[in-house]
C-alpha atoms as a PDB file:
ATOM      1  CA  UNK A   1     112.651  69.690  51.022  1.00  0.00           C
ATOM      2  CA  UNK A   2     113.618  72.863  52.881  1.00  0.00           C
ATOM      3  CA  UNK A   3     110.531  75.577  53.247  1.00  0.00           C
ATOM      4  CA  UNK A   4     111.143  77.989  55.606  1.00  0.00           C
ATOM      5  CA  UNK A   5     108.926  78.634  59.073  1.00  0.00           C
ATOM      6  CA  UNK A   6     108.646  82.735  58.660  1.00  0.00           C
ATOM      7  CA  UNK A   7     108.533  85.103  55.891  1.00  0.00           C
ATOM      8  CA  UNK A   8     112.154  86.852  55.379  1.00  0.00           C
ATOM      9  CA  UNK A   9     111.792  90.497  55.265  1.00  0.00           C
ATOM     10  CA  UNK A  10     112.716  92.704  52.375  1.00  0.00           C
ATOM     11  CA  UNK A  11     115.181  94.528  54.918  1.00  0.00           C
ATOM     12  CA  UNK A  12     116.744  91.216  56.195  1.00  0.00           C
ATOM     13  CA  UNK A  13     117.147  89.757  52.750  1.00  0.00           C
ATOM     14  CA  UNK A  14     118.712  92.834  51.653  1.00  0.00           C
ATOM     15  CA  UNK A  15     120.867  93.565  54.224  1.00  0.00           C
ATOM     16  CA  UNK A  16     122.344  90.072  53.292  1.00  0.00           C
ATOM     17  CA  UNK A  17     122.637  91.018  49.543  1.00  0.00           C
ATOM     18  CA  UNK A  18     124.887  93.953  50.135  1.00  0.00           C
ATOM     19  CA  UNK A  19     127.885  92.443  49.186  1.00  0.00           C
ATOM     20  CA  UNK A  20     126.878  91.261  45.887  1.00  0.00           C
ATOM     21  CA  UNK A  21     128.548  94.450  43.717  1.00  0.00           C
ATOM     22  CA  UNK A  22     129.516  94.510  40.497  1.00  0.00           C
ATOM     23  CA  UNK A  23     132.653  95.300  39.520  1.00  0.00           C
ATOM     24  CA  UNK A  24     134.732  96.512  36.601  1.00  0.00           C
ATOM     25  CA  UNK A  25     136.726  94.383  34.660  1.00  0.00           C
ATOM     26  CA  UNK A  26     140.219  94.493  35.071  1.00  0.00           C
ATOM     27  CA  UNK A  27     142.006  95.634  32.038  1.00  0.00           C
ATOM     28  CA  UNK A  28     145.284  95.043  30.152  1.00  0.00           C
ATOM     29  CA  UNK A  29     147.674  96.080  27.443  1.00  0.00           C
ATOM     30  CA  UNK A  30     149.046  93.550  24.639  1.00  0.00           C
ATOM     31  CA  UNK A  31     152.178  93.236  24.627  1.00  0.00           C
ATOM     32  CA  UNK A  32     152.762  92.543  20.970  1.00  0.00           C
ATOM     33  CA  UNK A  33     149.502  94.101  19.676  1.00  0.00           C
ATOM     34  CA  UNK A  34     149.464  97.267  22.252  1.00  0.00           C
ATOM     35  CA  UNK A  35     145.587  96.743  22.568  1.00  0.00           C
ATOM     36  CA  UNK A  36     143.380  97.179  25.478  1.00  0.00           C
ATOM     37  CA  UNK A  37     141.799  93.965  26.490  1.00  0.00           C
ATOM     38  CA  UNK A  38     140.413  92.020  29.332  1.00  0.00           C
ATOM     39  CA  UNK A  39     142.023  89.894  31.744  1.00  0.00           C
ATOM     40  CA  UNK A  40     141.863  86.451  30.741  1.00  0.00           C
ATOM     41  CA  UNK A  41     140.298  86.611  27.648  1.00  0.00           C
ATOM     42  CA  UNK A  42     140.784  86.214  23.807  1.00  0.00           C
ATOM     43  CA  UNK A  43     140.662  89.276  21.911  1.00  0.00           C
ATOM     44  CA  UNK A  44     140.224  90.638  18.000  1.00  0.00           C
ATOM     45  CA  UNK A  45     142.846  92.751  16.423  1.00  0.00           C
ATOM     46  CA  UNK A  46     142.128  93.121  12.629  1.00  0.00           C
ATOM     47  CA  UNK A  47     139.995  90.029  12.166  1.00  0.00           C
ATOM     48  CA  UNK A  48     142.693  88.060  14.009  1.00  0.00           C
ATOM     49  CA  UNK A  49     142.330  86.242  17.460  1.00  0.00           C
ATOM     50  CA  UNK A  50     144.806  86.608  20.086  1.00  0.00           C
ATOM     51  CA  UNK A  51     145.013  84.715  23.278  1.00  0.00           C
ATOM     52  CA  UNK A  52     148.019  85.615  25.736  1.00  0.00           C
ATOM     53  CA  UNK A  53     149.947  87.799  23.230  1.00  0.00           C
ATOM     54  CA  UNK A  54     150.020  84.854  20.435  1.00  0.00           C
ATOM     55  CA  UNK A  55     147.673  84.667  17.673  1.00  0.00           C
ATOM     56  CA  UNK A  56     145.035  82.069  17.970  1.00  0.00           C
ATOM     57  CA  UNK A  57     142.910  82.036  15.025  1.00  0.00           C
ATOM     58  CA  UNK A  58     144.109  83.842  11.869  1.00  0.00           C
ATOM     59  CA  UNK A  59     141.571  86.095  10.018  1.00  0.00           C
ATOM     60  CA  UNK A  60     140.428  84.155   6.377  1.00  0.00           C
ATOM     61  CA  UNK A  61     141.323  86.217   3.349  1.00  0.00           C
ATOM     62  CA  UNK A  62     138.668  87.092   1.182  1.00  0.00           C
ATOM     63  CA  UNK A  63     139.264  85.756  -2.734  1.00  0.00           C
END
């Protein structure tokens, strides 16, 4: 198994982790349901699921 010779230094392991950012999420608007969502994702609107504009998963209606 790997074990390394010398301690890394904060600095030096830092230095390396300076391109780990976070970044916002890209967002977009629905077509059909003019909602803000994210990229890529399935979304709510009204107890409904949508999934690339179409609906997915149809809310249940409550007897």
């Amino acid at each position: 198994m790997a074990h390394p010779k010398r301690k890394i230094s904060k600095t030096r392991r830092d230095k390396r982790r300076t391109h780990y950012k976070a970044t916002t999420a890209s967002l977009t608007t629905c077509n059909s349901t003019g909602t803000v969502h994210q990229r890529h994702r399935a979304y709510y609107v009204d107890g409904n699921l949508y999934y690339n504009g179409k609906l997915v998963v149809e809310a249940k209606a409550e007897a």
